[in-house]
N, C-alpha and C. Protein backbone atom coordinates (compact mmCIF):
# COMPACT_ATOMS: atom_id res chain seq x y z
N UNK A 1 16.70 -45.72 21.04
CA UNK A 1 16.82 -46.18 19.66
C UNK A 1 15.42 -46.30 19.06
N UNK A 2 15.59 -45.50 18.13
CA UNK A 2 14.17 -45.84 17.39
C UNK A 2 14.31 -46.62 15.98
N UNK A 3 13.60 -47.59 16.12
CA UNK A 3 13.06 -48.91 14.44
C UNK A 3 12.67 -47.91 13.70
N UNK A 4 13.49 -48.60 12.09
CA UNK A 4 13.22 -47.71 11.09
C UNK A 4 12.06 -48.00 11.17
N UNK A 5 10.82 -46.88 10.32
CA UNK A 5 9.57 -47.36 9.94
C UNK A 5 9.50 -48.10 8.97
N UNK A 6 8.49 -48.98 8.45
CA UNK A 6 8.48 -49.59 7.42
C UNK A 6 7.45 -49.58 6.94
N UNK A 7 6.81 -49.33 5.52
CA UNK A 7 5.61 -48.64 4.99
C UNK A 7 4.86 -49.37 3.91
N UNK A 8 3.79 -49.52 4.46
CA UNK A 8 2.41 -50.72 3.90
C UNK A 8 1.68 -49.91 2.90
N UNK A 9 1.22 -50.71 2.17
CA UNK A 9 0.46 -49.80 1.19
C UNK A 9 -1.08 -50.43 0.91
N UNK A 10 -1.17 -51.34 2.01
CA UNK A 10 -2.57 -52.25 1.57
C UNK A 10 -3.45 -51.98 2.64
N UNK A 11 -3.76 -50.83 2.72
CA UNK A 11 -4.96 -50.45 3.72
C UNK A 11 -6.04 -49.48 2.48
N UNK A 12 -7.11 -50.56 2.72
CA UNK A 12 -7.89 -49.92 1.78
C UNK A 12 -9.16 -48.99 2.24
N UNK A 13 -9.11 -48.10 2.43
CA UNK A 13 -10.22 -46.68 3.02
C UNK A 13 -11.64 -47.32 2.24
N UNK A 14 -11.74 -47.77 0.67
CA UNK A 14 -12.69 -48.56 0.04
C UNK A 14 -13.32 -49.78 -0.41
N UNK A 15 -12.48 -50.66 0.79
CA UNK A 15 -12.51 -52.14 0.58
C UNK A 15 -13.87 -52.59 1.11
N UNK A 16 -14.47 -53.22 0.68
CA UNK A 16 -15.53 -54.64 1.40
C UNK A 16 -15.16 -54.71 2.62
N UNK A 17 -15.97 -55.24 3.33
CA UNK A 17 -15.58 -55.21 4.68
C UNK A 17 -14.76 -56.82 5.10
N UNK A 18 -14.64 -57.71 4.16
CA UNK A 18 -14.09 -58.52 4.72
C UNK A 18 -12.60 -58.58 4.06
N UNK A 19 -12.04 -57.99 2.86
CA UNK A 19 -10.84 -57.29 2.81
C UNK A 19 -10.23 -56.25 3.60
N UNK A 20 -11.20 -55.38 4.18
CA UNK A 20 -10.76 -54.16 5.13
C UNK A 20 -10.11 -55.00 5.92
N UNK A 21 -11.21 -55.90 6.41
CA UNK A 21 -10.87 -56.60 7.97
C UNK A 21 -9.22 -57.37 7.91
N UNK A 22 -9.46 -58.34 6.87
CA UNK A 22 -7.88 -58.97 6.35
C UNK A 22 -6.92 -58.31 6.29
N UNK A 23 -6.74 -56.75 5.55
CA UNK A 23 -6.04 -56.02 5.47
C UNK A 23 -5.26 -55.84 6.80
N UNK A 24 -6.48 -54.99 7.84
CA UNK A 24 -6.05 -54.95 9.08
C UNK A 24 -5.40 -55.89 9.87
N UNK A 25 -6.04 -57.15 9.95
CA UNK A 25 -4.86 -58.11 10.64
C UNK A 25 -4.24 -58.70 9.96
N UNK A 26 -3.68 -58.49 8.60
CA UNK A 26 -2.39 -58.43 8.18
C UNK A 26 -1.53 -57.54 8.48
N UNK A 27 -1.97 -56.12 8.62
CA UNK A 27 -0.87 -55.25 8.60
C UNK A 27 -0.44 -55.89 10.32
N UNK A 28 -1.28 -56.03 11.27
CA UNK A 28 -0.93 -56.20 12.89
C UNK A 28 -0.44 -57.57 12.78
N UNK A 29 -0.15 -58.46 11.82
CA UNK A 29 0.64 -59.70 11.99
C UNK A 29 2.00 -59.55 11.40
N UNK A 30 2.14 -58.73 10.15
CA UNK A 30 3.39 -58.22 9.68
C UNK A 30 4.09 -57.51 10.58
N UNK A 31 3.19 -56.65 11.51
CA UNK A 31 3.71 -55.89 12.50
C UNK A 31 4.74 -56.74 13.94
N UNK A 32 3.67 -58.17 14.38
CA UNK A 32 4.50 -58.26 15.28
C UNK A 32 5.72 -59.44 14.98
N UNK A 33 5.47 -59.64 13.39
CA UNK A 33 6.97 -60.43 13.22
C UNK A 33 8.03 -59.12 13.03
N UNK A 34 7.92 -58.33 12.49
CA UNK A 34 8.60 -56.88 12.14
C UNK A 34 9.31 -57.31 14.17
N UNK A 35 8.52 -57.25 14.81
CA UNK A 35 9.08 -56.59 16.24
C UNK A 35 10.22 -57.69 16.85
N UNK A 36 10.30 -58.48 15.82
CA UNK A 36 11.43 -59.68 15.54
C UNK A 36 12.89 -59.48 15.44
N UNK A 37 12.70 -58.78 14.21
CA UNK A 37 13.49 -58.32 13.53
C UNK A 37 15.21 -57.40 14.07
N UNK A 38 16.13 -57.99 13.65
CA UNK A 38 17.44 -57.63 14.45
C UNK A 38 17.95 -58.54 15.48
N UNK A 39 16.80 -59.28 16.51
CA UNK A 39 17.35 -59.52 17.32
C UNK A 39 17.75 -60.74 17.81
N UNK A 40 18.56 -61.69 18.53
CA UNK A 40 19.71 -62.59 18.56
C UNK A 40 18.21 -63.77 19.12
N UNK A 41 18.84 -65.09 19.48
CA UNK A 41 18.09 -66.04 19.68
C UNK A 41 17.81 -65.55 21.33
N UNK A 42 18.73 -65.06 22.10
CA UNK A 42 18.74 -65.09 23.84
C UNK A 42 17.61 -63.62 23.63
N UNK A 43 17.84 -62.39 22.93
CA UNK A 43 16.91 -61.50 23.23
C UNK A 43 15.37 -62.02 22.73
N UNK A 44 14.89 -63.08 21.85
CA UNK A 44 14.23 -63.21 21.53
C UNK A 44 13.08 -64.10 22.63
N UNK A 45 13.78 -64.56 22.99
CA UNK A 45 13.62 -66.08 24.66
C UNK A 45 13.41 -64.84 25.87
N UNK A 46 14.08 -64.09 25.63
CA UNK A 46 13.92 -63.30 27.46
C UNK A 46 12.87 -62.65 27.91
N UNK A 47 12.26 -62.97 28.94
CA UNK A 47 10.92 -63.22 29.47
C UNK A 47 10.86 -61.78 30.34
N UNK A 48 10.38 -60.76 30.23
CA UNK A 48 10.33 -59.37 30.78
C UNK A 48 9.25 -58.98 31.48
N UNK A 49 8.69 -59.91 31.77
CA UNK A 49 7.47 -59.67 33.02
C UNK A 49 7.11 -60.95 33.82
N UNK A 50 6.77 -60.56 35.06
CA UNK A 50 6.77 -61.83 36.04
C UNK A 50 5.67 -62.54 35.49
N UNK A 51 5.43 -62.84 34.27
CA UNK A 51 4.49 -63.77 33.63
C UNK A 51 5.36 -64.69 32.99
N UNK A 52 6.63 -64.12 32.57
CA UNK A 52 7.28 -64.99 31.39
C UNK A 52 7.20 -64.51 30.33
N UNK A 53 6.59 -63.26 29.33
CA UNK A 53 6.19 -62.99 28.12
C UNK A 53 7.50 -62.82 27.50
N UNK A 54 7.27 -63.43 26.51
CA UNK A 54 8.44 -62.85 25.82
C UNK A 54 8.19 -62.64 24.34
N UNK A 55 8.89 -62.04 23.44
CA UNK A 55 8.33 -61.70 21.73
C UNK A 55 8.42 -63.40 21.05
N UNK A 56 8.82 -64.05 20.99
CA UNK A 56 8.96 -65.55 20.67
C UNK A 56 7.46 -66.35 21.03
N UNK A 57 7.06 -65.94 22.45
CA UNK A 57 6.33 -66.81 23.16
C UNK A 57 5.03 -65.95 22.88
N UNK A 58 4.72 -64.72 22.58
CA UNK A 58 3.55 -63.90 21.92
C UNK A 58 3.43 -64.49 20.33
N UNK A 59 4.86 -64.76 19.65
CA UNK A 59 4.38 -65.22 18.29
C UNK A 59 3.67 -66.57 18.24
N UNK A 60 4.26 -67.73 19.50
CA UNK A 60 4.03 -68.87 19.35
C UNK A 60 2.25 -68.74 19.40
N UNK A 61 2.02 -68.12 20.88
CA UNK A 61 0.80 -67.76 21.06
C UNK A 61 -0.28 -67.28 19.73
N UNK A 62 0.42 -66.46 18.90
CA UNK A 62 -0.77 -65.90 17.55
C UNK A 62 -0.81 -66.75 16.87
N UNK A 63 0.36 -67.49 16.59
CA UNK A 63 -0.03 -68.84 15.73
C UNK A 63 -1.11 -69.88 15.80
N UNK A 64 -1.04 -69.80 17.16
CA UNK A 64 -2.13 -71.01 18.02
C UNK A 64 -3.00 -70.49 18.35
N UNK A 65 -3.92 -69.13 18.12
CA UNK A 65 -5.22 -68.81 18.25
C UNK A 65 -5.48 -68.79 17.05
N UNK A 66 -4.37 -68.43 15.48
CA UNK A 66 -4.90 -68.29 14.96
C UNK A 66 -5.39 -69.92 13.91
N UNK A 67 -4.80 -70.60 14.30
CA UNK A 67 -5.30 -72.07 13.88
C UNK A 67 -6.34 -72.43 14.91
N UNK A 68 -6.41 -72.15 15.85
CA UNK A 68 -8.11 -72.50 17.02
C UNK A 68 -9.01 -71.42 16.65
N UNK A 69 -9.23 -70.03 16.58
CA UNK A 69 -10.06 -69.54 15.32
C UNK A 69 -10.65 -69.92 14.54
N UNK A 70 -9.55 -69.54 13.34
CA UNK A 70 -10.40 -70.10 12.13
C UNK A 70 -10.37 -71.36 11.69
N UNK A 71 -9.21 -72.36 12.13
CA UNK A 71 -9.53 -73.21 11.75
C UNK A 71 -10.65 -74.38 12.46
N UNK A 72 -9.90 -74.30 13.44
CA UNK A 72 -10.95 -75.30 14.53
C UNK A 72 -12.40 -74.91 14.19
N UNK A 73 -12.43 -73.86 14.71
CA UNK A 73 -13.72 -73.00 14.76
C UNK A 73 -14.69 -73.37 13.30
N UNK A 74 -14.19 -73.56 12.48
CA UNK A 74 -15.08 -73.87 11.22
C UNK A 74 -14.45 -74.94 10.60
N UNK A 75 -13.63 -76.04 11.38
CA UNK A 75 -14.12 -77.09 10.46
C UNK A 75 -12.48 -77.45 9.91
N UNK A 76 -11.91 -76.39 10.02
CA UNK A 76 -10.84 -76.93 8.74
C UNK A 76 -8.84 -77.77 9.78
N UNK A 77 -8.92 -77.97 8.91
CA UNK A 77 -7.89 -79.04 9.13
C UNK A 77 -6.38 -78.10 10.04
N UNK A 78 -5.96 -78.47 10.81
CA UNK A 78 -4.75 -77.94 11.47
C UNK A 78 -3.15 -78.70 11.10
N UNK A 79 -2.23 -78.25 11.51
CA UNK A 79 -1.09 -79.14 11.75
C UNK A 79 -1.55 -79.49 13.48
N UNK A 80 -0.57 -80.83 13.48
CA UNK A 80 -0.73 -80.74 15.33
C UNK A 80 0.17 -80.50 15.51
N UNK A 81 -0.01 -79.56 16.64
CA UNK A 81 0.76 -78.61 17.48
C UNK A 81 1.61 -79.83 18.40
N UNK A 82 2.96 -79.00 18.53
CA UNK A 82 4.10 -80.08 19.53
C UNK A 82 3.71 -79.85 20.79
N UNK A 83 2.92 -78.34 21.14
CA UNK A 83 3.25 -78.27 22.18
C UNK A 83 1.59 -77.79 22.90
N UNK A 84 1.63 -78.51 24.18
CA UNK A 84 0.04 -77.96 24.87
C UNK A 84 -0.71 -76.67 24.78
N UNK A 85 -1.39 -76.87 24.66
CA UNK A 85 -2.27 -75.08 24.86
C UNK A 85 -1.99 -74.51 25.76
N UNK A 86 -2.02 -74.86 27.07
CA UNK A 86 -1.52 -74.03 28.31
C UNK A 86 0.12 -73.56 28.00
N UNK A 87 1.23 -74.26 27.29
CA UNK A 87 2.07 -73.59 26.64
C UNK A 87 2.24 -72.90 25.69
N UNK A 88 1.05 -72.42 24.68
CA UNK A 88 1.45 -71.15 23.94
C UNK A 88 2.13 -70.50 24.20
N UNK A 89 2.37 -69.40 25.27
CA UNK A 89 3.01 -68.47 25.31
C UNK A 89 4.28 -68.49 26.31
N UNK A 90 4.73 -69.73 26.22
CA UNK A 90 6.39 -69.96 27.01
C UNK A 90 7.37 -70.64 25.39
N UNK A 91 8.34 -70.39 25.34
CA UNK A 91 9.50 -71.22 24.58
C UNK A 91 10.07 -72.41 25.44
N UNK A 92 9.69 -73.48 25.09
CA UNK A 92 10.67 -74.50 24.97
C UNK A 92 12.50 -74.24 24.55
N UNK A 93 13.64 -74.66 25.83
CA UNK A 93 14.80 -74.68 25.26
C UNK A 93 14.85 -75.65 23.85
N UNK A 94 14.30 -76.09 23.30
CA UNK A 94 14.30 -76.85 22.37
C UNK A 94 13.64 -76.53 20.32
N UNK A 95 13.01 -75.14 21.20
CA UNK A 95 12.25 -74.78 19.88
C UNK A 95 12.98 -73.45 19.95
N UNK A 96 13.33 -73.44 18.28
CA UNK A 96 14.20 -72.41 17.39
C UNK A 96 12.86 -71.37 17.44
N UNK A 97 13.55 -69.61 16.80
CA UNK A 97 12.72 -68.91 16.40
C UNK A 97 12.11 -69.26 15.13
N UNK A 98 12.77 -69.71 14.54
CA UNK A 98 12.67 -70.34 12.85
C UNK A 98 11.35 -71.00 12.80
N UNK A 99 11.55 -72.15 13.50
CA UNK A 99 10.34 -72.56 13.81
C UNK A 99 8.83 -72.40 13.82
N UNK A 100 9.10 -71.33 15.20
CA UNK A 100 8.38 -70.80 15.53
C UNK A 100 7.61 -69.89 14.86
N UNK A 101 8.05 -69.24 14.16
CA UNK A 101 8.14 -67.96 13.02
C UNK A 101 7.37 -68.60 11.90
N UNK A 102 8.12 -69.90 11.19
CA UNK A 102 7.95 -70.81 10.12
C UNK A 102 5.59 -71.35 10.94
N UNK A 103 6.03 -71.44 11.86
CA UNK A 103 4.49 -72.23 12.76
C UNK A 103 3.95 -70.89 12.39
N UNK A 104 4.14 -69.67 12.44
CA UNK A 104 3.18 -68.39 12.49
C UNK A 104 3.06 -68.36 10.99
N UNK A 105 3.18 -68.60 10.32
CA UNK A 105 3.23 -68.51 8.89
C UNK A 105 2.66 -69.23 8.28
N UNK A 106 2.21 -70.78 8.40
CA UNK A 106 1.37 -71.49 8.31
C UNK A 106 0.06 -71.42 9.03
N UNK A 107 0.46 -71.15 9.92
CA UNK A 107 -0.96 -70.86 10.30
C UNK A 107 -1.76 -69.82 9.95
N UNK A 108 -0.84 -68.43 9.99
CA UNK A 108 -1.71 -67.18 8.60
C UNK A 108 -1.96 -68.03 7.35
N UNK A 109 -1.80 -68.84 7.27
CA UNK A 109 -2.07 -69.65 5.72
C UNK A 109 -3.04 -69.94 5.49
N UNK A 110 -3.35 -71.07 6.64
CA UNK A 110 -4.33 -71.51 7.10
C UNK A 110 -5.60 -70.81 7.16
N UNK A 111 -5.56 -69.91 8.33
CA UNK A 111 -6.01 -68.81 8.15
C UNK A 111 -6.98 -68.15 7.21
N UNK A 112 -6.04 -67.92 6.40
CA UNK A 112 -6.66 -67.02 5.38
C UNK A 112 -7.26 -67.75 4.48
N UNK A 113 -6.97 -69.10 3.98
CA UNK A 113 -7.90 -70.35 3.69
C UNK A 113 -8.98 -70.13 4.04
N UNK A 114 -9.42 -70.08 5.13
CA UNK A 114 -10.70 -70.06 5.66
C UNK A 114 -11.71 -68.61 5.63
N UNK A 115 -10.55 -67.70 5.44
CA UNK A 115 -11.37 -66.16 5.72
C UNK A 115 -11.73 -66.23 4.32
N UNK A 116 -10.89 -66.59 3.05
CA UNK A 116 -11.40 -66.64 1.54
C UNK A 116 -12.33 -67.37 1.41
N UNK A 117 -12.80 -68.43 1.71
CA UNK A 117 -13.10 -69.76 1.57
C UNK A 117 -14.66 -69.47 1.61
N UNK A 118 -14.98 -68.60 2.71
CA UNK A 118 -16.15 -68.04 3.84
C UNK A 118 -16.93 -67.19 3.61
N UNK A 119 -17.99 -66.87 3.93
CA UNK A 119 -18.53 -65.76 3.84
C UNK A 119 -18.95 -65.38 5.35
N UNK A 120 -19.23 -63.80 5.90
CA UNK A 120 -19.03 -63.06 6.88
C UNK A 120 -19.79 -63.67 7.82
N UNK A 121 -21.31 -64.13 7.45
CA UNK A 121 -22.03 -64.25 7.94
C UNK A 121 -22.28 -66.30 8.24
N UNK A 122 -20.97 -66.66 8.07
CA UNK A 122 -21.05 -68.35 8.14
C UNK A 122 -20.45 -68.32 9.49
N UNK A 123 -21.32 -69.55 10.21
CA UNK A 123 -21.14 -70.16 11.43
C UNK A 123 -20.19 -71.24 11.76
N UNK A 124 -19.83 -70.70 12.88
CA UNK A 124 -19.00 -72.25 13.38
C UNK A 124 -19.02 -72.32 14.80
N UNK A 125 -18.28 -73.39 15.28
CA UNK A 125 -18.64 -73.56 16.89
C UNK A 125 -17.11 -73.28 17.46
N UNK A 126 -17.27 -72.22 18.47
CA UNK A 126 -15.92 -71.67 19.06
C UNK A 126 -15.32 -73.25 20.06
N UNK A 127 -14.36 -73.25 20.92
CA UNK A 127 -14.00 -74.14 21.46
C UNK A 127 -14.59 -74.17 22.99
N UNK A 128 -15.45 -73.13 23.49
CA UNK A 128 -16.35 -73.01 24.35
C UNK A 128 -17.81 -73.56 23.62
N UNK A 129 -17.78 -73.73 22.75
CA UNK A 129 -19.27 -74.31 22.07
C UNK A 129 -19.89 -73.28 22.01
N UNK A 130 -19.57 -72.00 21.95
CA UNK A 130 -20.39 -70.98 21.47
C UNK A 130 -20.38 -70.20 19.70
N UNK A 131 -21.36 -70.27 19.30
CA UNK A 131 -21.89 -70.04 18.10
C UNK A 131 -20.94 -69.06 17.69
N UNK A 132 -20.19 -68.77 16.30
CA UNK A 132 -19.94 -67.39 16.32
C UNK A 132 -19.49 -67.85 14.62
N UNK A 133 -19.74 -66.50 14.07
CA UNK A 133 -19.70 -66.11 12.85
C UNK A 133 -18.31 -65.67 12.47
N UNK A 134 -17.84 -65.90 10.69
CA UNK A 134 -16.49 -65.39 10.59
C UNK A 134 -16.32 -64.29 10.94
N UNK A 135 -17.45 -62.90 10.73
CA UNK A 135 -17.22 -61.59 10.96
C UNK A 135 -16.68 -61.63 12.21
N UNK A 136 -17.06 -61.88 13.34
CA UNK A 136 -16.80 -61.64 15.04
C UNK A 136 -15.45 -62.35 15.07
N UNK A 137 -15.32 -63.46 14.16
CA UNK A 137 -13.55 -64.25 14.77
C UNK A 137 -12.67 -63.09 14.03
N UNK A 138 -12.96 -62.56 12.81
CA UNK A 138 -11.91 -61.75 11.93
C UNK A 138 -11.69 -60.28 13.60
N UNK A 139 -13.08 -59.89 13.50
CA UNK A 139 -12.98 -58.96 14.58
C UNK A 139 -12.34 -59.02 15.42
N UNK A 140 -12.44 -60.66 16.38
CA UNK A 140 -11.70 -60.65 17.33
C UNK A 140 -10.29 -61.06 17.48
N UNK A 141 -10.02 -61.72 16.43
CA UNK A 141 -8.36 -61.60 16.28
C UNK A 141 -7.81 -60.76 15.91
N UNK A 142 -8.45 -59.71 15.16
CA UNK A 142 -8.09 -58.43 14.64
C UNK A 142 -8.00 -57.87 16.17
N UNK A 143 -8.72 -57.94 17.23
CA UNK A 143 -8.37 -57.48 18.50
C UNK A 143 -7.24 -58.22 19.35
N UNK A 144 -7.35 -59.17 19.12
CA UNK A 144 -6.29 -60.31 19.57
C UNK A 144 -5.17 -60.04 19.24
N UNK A 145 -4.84 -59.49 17.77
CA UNK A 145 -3.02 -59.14 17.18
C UNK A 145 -3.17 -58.07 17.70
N UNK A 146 -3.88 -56.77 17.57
CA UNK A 146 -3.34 -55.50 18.39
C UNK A 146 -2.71 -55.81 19.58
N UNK A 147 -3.81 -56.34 20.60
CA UNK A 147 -3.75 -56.48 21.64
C UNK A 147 -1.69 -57.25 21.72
N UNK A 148 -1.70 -58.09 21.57
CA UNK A 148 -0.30 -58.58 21.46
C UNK A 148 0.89 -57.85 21.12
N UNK A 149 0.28 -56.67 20.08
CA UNK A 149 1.41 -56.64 19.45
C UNK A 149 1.71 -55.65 19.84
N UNK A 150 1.06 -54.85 20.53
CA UNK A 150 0.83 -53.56 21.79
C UNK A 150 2.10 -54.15 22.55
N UNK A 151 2.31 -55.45 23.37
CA UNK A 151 2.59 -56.01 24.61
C UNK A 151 4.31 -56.07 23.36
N UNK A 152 3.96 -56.56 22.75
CA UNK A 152 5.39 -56.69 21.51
C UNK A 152 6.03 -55.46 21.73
N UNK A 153 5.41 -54.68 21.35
CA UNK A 153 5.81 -53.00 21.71
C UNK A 153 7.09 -52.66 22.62
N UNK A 154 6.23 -53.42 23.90
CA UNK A 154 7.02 -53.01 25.39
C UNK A 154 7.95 -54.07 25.80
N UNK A 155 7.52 -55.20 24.97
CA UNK A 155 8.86 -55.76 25.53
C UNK A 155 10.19 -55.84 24.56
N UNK A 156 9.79 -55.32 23.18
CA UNK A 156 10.90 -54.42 22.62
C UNK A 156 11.80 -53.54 22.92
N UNK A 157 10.96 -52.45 23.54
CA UNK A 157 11.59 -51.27 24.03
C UNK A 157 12.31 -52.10 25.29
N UNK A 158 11.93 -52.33 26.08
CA UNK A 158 12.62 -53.39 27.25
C UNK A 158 14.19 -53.76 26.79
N UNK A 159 13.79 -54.54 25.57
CA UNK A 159 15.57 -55.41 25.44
C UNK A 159 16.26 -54.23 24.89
N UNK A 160 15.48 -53.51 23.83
CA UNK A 160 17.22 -52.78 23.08
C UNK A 160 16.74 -51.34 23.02
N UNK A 161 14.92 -50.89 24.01
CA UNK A 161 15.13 -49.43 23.28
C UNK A 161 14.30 -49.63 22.22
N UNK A 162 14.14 -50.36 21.19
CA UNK A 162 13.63 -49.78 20.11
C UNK A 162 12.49 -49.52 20.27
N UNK A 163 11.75 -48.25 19.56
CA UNK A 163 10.21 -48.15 19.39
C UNK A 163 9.93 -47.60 17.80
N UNK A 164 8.94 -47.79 17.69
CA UNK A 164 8.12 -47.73 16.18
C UNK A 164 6.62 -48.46 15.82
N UNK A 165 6.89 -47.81 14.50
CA UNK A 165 5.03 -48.58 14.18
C UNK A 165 5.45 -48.39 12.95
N UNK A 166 4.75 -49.39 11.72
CA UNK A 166 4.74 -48.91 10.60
C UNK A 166 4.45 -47.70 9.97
N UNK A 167 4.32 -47.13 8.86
CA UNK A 167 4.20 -46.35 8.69
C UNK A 167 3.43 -46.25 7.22
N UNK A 168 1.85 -46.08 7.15
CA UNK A 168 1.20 -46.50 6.39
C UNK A 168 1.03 -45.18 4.88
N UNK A 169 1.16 -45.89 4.09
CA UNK A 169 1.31 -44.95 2.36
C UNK A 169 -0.26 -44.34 2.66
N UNK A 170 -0.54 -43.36 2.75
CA UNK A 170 -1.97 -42.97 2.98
C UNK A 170 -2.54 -42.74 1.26
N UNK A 171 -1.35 -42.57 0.30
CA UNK A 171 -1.55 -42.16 -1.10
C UNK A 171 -2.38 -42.70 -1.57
N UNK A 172 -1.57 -44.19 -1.48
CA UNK A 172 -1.96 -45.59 -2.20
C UNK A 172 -3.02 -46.35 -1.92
N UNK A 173 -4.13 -46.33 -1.31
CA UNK A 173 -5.17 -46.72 -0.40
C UNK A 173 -6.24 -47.50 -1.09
N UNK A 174 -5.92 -48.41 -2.14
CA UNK A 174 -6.94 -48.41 -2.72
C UNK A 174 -7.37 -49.95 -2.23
N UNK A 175 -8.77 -50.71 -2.59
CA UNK A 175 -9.23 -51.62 -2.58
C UNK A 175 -8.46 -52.77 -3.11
N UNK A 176 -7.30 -52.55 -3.89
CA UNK A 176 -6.68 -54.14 -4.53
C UNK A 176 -6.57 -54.76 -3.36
């Protein structure tokens, strides 16, 4: 079974580099709620590698780097999280996708608060106490959602078969 494609139009070939960058891990965060999409509360919970991963427990996970990122990382204000850091990436029988989904969504909020807010070259202190600039966190969560949403990929195909990727308007490319 192959996922319909679904087609973005906000990749800008002429953007600034800190819209390029946004662009990009927007399209890879739209992407791995997209890998959501169709499926029941039990396929969403089922854990397909002797790690436990599952598409639920990868979203919980992006939510919660992406509020220790940008927000921690420079300063700005969080919700508190219900659940430990060493649990990012397991579901609680107790926590809905809704939730969960609803937690990834605020925290892109958040988020992007801070990437507007900022300029490329402003500092903050990572949670290792190492120095790092917005450019390198945009970078590295921009590596951080691929990376995930790669793993989203396979444990898609896993429950029902499906595979896909968006499918980007190459027409429309402009800087808005």
């Amino acid at each position: 079974m192959t996922e319909t494609p679904k087609r973005i139009e906000r990749v800008p070939f002429t953007g600034d580099e800190k819209s390029t960058l946004l662009a990009s891990l927007d399209q890879h965060r739209d992407i791995a709620l997209w890998k959501l999409e169709g499926l029941d509360d039990v396929q969403l919970r089922r854990p397909l590698t002797p790690s436990g991963t599952s598409l639920l427990g990868l979203v919980k996970h992006l939510a919660a780097i992406e509020y220790g990122w940008f927000c921690e990382t420079f300063g700005y204000e969080t919700e508190k999280l219900w659940f430990a850091p060493e649990d990012d990436l397991t579901v609680g029988p107790d926590e809905t996708a809704a939730q969960i989904v609803e937690l990834y969504g605020r925290a892109r909020k958040a988020a992007d608060r801070v990437i507007h807010d900022l300029d490329l070259d402003h500092t903050g202190t990572s949670w290792d106490g190492t120095t790092v600039s917005l450019r390198w966190v945009l970078v590295h969560m921009l590596e951080d959602t691929v990376r995930h949403t790669g793993h989203m990929d396979i444990v898609r195909e896993l429950i029902d078969g499906a595979t896909g990727d968006y499918q980007i308007n190459w027409e429309d490319t402009d800087a808005s």
